[in-house]
C-alpha atoms as a PDB file:
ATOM      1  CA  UNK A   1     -74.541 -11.411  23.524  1.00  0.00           C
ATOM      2  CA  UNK A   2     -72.379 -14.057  21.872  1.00  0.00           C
ATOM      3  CA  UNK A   3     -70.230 -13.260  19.287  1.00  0.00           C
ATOM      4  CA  UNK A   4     -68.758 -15.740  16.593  1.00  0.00           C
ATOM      5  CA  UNK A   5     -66.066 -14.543  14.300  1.00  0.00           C
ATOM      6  CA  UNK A   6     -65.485 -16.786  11.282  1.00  0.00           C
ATOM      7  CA  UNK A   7     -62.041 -16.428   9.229  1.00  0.00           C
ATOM      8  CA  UNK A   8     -61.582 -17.846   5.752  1.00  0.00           C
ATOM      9  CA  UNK A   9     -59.081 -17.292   3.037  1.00  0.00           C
ATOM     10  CA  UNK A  10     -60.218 -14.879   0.238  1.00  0.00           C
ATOM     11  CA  UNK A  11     -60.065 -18.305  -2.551  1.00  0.00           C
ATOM     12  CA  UNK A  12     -64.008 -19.040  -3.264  1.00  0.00           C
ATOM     13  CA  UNK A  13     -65.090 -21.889  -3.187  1.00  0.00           C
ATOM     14  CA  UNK A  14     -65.231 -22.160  -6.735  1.00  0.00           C
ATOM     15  CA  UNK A  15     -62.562 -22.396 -10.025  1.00  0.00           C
ATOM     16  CA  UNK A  16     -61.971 -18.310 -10.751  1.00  0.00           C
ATOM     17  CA  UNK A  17     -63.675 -16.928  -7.575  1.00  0.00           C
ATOM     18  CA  UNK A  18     -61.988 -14.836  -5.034  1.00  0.00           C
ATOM     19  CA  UNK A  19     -63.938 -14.558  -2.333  1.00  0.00           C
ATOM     20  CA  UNK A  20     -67.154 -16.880  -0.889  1.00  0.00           C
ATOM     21  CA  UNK A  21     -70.575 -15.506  -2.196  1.00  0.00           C
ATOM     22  CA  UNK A  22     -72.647 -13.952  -0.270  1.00  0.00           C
ATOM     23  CA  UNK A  23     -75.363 -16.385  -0.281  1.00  0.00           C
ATOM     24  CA  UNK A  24     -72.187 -19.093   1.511  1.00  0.00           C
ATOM     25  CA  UNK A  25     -72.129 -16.134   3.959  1.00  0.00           C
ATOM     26  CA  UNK A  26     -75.508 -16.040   4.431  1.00  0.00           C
ATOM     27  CA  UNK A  27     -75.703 -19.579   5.241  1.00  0.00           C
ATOM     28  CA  UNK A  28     -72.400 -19.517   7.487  1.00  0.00           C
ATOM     29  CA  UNK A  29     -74.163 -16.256   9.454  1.00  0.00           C
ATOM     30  CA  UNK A  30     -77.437 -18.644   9.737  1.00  0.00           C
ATOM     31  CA  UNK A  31     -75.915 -21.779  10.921  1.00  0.00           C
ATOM     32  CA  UNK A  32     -73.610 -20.210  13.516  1.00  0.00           C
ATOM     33  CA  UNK A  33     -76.509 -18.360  15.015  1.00  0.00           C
ATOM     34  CA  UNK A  34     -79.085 -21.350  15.316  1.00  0.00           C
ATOM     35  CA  UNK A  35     -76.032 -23.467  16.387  1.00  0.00           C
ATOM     36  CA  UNK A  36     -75.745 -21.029  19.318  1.00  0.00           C
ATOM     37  CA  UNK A  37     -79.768 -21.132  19.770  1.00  0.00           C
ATOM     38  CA  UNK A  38     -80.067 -24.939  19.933  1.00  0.00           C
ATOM     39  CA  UNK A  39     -76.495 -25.522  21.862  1.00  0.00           C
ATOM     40  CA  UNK A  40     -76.460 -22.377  24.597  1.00  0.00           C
ATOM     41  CA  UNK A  41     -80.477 -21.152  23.990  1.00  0.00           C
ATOM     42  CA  UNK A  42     -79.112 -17.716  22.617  1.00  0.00           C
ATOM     43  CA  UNK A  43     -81.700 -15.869  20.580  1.00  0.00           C
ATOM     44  CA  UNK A  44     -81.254 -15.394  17.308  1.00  0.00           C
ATOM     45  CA  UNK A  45     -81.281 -11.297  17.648  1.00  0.00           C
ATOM     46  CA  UNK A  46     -78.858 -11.362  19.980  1.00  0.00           C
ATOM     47  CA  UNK A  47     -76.201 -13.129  18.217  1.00  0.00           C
ATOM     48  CA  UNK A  48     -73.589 -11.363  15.930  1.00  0.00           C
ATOM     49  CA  UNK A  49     -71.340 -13.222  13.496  1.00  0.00           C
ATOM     50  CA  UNK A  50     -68.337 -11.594  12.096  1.00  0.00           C
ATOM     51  CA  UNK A  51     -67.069 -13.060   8.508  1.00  0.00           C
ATOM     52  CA  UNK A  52     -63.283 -11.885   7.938  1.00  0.00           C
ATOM     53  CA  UNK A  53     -62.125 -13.037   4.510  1.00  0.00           C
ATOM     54  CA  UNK A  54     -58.308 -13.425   4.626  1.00  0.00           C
ATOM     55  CA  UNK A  55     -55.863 -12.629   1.582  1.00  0.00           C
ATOM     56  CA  UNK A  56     -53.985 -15.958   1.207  1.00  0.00           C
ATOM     57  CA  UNK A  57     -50.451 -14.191   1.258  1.00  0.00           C
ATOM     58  CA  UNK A  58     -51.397 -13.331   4.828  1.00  0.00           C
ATOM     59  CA  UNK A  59     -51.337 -17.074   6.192  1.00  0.00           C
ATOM     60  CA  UNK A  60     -49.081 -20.077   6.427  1.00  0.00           C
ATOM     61  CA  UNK A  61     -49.530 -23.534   7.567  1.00  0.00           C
ATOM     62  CA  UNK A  62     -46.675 -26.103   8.511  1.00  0.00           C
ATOM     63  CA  UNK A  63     -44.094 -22.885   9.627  1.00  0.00           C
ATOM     64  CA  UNK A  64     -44.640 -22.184   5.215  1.00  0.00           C
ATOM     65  CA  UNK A  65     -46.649 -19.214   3.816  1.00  0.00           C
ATOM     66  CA  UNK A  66     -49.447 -21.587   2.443  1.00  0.00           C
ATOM     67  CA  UNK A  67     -48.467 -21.255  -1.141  1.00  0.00           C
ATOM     68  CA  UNK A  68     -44.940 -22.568  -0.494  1.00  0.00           C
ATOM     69  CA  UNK A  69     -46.658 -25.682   1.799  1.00  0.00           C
ATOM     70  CA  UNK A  70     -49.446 -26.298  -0.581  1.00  0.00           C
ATOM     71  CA  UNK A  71     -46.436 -26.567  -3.635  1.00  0.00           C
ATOM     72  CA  UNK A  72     -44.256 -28.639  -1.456  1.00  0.00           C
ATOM     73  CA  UNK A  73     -47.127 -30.813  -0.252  1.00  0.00           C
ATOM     74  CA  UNK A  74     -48.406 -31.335  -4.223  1.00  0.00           C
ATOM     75  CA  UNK A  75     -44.630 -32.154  -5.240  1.00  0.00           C
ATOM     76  CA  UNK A  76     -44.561 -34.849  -2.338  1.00  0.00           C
ATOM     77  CA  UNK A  77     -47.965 -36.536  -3.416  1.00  0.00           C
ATOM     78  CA  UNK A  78     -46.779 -36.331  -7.151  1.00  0.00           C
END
């Protein structure tokens, strides 16, 4: 019984969203489970994929919380 957990940061994936939709979950549950079909033959029913939607103040990225990178970043390509 596989598993997959699948972590994303609660942004959307669209201007004035805050989380993905549930039809992007729906896909992301889909394609993980037929990925697991076609790659290790585990049926369908027996595979269970976790979504965890993470606040963005709870994540960093280059030893920054990802606000303070993503700034920095922008003011170095500007």
């Amino acid at each position: 019984m596989p598993i997959v957990t699948i972590q994303v940061t609660r942004e959307g994936t669209t201007p004035g969203t805050a989380s993905i939709t549930a039809d992007e979950k729906a896909a992301l549950i889909e394609g993980s489970s037929q990925l697991l079909l076609n790659v290790l033959g585990k049926p369908l029913d027996s595979t269970f994929v976790v979504i965890e939607e993470i606040d963005i103040d709870n994540w960093g990225w280059g030893g920054l919380p990802v606000q303070e990178f993503r700034r920095r970043r922008g003011a170095q390509i500007g």
